[in-house]
C-alpha atoms as a PDB file:
ATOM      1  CA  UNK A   1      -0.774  19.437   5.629  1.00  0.00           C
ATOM      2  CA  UNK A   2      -2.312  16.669   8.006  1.00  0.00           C
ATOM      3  CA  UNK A   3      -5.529  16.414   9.536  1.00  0.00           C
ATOM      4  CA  UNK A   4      -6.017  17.218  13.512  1.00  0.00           C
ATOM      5  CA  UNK A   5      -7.286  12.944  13.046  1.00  0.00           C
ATOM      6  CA  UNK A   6      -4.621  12.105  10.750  1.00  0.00           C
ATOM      7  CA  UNK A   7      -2.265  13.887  13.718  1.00  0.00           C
ATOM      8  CA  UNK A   8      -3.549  12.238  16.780  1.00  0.00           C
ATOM      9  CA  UNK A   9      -3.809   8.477  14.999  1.00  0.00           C
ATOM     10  CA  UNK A  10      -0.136   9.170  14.296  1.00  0.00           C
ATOM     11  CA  UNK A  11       1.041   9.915  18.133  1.00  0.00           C
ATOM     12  CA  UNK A  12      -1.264   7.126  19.290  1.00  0.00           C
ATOM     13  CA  UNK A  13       0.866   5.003  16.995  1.00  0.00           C
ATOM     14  CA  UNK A  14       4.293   6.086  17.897  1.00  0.00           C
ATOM     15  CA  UNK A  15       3.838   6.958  21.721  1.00  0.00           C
ATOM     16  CA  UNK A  16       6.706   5.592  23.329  1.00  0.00           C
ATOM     17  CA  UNK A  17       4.487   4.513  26.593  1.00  0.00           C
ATOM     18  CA  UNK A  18       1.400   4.281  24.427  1.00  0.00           C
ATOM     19  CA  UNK A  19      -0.763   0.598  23.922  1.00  0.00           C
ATOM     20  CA  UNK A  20       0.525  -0.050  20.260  1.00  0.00           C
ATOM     21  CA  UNK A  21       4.115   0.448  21.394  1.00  0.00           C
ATOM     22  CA  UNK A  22       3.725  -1.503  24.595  1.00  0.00           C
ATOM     23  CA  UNK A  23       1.690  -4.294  23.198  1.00  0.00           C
ATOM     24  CA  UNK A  24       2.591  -7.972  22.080  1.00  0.00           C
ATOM     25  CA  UNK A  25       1.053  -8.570  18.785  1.00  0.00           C
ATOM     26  CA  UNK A  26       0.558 -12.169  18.350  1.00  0.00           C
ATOM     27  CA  UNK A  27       0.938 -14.393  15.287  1.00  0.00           C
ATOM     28  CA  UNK A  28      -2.546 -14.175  13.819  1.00  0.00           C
ATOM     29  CA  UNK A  29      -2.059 -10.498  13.946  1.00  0.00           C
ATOM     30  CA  UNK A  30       1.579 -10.405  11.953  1.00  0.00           C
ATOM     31  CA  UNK A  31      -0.333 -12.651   9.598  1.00  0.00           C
ATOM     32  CA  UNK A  32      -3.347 -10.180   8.903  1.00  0.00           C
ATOM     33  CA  UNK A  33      -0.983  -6.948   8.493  1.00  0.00           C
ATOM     34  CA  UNK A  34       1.329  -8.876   6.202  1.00  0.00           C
ATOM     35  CA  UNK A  35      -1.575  -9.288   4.234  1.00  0.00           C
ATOM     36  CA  UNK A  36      -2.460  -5.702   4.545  1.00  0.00           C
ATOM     37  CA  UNK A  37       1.026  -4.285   3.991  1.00  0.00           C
ATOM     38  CA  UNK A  38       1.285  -6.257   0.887  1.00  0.00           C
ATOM     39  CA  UNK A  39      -2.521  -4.812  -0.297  1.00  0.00           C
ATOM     40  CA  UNK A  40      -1.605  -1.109   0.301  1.00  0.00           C
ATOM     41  CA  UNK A  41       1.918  -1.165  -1.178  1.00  0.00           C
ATOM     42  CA  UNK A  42       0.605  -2.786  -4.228  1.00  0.00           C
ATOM     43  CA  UNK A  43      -2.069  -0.154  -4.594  1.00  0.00           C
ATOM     44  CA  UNK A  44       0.752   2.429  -4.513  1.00  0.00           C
ATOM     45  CA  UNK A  45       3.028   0.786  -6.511  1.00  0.00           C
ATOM     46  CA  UNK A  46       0.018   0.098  -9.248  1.00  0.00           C
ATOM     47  CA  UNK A  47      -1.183   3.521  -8.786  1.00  0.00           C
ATOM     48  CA  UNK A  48       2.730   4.946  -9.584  1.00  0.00           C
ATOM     49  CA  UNK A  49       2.987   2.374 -12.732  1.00  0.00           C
ATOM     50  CA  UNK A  50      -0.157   3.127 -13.857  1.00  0.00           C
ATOM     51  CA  UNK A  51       0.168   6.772 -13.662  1.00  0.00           C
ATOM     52  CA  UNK A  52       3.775   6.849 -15.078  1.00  0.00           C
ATOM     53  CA  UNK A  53       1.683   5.715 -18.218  1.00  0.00           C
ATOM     54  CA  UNK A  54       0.103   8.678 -18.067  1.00  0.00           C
ATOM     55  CA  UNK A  55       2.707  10.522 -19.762  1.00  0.00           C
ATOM     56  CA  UNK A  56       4.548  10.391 -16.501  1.00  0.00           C
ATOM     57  CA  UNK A  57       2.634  12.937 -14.446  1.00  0.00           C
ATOM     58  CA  UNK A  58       0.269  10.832 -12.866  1.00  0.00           C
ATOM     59  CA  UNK A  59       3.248   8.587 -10.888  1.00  0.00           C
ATOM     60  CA  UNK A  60       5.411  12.615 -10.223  1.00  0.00           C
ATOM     61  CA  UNK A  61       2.195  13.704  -8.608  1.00  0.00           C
ATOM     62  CA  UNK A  62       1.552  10.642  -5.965  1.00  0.00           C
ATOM     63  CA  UNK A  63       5.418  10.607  -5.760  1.00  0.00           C
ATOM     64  CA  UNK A  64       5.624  13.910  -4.279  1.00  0.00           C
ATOM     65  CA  UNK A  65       2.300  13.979  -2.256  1.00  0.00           C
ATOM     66  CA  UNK A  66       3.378  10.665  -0.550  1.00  0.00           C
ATOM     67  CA  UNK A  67       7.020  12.951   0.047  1.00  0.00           C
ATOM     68  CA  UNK A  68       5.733  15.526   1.356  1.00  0.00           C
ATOM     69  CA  UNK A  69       3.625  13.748   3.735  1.00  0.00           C
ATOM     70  CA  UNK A  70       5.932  11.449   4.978  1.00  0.00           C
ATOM     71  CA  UNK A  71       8.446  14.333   5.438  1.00  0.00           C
ATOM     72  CA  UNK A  72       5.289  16.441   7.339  1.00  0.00           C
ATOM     73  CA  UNK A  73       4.394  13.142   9.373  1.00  0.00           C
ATOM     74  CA  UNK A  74       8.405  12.684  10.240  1.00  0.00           C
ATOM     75  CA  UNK A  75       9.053  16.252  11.166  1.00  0.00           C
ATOM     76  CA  UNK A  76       5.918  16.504  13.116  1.00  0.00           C
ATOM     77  CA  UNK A  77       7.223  12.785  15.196  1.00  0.00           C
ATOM     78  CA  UNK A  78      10.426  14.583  15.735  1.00  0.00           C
ATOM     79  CA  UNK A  79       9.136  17.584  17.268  1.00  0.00           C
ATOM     80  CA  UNK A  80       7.202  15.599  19.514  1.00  0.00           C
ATOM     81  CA  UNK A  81      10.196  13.479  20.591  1.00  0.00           C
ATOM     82  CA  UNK A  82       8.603   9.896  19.421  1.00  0.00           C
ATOM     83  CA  UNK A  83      11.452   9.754  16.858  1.00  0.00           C
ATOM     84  CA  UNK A  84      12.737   6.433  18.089  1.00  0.00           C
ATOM     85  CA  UNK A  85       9.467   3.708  17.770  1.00  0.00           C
ATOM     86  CA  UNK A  86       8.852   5.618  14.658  1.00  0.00           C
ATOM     87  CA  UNK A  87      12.387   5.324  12.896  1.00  0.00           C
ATOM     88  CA  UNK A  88      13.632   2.269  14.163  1.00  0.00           C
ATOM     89  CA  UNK A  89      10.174   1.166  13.089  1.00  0.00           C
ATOM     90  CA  UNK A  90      10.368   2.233   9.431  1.00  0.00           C
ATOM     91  CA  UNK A  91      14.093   1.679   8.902  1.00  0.00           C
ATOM     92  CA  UNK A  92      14.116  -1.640   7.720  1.00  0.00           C
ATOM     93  CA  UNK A  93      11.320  -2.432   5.484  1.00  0.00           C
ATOM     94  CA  UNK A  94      11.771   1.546   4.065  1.00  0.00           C
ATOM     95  CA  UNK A  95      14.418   0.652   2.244  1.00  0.00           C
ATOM     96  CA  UNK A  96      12.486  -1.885   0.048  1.00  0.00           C
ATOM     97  CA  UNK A  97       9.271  -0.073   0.464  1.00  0.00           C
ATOM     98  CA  UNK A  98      10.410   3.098  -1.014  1.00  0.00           C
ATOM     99  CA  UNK A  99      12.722   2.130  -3.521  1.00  0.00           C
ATOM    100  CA  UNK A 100      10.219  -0.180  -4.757  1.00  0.00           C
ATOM    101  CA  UNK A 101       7.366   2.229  -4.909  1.00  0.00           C
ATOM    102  CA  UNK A 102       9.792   4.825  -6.667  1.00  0.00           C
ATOM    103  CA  UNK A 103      10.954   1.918  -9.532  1.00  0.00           C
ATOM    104  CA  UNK A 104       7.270   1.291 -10.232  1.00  0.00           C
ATOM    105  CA  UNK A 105       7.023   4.902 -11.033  1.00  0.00           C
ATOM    106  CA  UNK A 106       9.961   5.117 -13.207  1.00  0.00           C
ATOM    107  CA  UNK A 107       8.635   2.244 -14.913  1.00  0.00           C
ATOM    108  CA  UNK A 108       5.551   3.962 -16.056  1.00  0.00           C
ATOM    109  CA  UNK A 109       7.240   6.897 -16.786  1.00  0.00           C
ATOM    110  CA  UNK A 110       9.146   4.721 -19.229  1.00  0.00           C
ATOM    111  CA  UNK A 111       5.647   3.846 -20.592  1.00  0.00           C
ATOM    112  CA  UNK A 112       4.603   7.752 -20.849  1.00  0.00           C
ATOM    113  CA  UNK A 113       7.838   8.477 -22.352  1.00  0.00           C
ATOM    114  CA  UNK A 114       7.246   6.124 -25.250  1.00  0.00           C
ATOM    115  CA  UNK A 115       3.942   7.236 -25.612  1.00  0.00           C
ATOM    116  CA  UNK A 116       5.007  10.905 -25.762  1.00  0.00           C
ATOM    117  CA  UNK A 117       8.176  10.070 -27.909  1.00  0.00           C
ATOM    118  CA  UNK A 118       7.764   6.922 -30.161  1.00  0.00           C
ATOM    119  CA  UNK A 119      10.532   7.754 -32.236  1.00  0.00           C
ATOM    120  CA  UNK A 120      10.044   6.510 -35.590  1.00  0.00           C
ATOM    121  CA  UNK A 121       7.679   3.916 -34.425  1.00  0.00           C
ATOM    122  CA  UNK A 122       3.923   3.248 -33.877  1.00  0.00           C
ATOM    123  CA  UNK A 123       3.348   4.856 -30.492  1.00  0.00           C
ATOM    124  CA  UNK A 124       1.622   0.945 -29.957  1.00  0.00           C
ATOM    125  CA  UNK A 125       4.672  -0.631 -30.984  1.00  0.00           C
ATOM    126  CA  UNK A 126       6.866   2.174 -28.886  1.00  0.00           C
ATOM    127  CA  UNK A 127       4.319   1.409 -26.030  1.00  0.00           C
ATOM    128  CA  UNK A 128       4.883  -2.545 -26.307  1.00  0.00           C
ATOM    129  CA  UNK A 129       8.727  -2.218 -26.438  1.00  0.00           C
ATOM    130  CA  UNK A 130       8.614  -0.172 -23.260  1.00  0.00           C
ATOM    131  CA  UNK A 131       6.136  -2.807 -21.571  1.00  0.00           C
ATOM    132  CA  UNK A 132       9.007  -5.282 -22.523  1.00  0.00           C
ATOM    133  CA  UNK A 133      11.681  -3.339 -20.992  1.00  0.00           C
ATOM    134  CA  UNK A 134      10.220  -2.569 -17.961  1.00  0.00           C
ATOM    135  CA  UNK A 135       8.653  -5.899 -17.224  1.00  0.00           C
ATOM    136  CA  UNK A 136      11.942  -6.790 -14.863  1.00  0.00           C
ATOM    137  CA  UNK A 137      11.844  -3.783 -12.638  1.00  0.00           C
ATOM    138  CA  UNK A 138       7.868  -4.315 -12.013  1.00  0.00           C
ATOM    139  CA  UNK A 139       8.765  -8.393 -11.391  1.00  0.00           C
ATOM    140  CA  UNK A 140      11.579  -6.645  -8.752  1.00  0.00           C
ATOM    141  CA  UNK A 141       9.325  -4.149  -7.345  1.00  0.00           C
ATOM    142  CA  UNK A 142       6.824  -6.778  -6.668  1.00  0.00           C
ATOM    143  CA  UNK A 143       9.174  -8.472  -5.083  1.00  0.00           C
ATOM    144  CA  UNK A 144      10.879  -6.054  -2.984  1.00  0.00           C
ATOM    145  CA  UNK A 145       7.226  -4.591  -1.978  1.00  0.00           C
ATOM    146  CA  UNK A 146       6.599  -8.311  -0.878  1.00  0.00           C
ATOM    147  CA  UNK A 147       9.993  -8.324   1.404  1.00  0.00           C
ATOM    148  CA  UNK A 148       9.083  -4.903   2.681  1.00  0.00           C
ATOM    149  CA  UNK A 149       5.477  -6.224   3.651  1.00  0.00           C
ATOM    150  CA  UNK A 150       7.498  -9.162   5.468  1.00  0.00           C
ATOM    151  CA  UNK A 151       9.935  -7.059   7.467  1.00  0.00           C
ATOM    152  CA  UNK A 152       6.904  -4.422   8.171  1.00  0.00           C
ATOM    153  CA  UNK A 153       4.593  -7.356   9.502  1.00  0.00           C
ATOM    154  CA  UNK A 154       7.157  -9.578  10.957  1.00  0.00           C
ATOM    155  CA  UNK A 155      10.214  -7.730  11.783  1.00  0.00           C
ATOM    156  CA  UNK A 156       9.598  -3.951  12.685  1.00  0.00           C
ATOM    157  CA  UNK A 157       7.087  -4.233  15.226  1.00  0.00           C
ATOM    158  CA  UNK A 158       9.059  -6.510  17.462  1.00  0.00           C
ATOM    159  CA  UNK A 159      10.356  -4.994  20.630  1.00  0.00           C
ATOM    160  CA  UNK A 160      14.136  -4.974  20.015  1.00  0.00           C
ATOM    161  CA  UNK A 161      16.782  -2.599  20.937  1.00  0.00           C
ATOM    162  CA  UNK A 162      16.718   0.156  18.910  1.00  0.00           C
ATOM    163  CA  UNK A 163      19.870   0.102  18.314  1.00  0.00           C
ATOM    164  CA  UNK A 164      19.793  -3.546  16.637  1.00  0.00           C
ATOM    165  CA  UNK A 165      16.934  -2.382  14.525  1.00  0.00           C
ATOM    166  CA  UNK A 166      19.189   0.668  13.053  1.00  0.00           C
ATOM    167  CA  UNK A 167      22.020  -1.806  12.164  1.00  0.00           C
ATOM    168  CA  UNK A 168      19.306  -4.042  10.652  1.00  0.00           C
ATOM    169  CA  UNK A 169      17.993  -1.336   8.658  1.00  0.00           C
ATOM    170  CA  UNK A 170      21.523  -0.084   7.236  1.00  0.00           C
ATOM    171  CA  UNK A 171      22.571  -3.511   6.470  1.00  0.00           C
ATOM    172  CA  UNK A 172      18.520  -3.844   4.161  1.00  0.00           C
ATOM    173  CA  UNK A 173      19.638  -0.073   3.046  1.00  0.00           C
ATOM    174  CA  UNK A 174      23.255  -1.374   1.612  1.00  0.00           C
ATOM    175  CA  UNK A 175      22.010  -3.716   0.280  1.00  0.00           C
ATOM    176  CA  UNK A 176      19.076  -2.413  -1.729  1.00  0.00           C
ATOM    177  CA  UNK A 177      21.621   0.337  -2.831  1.00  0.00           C
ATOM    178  CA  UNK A 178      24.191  -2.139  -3.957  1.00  0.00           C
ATOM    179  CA  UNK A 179      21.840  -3.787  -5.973  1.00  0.00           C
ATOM    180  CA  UNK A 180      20.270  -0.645  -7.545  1.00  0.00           C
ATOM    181  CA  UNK A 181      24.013   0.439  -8.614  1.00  0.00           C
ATOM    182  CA  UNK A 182      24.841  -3.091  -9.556  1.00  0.00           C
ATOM    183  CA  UNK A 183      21.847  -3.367 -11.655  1.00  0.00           C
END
């Protein structure tokens, strides 16, 4: 499912005794991937809005290519034993990062759905009553894929205890929950 390049840029990354695990990053640096993080999880999250538009199989095909190969990249750290950098990497920020990415896909499917079934409406005024409906979860996606980008710049690579960075990440995980069943 991965490529042998794909493979070996991964175990670089989450070597326990490897350079990006043992190196400082310095404030310039946390400044520049910020800036990436936010550009690549806006690209996914527009790519899984945009798609859900059309007629919801263009976000359910991303959605599951991005689960299986997170679920192929997480086995394969596993089996090599680098399961702690890599979790108690992606713990925190994950919880915004993936919730967000998966509301931004519902909310285009919302978008498909109306185009598919207007009702007795216009399938242009179906498709602008939709846009007004799901115009708060895209606002909170944005936002939560802008906290995610924050935590993934600023937070995750620091060299804390693991353990710290677990309770961190189930405390972010409660609470994006909470919210999600709270509305």
């Amino acid at each position: 499912f991965l490529d042998p390049e794909s493979v070996k840029n991964i175990e670089t990354m989450y070597d326990p005794n490897g350079e990006v695990q043992t190196l400082d990053r310095d404030a310039d640096s946390d400044l520049l991937m910020f800036g990436v993080y936010i550009y690549n999880n806006i690209g996914i999250a527009f790519q899984m809005f945009g798609g859900g538009a059309l007629f919801g199989i263009g976000a359910l095909l991303p959605l599951l290519f991005n689960s299986f190969y997170f679920g192929a990249v997480s086995a394969h750290i596993v089996n090599i034993g680098y399961q702690d950098p890599f979790f108690s990497f992606v713990i925190t920020h994950g919880s915004f990062e993936l919730m967000a990415i998966v509301i931004a896909g519902a909310a285009g499917c919302k978008l498909g759905v109306s185009l598919l079934l207007p009702g007795p409406y216009a399938r242009s005024y179906a498709l602008k009553h939709a846009g007004k409906q799901v115009l708060p979860l895209i606002v909170g996606a944005f936002v939560m894929l802008v906290i995610a980008a924050f935590l993934e710049a600023f937070w995750s690579p620091r060299d804390l205890p693991s353990t710290f960075k677990y309770i961190a990440g189930a405390g972010c995980w409660s609470f994006v929950i909470y919210r999600l069943y709270r509305g």
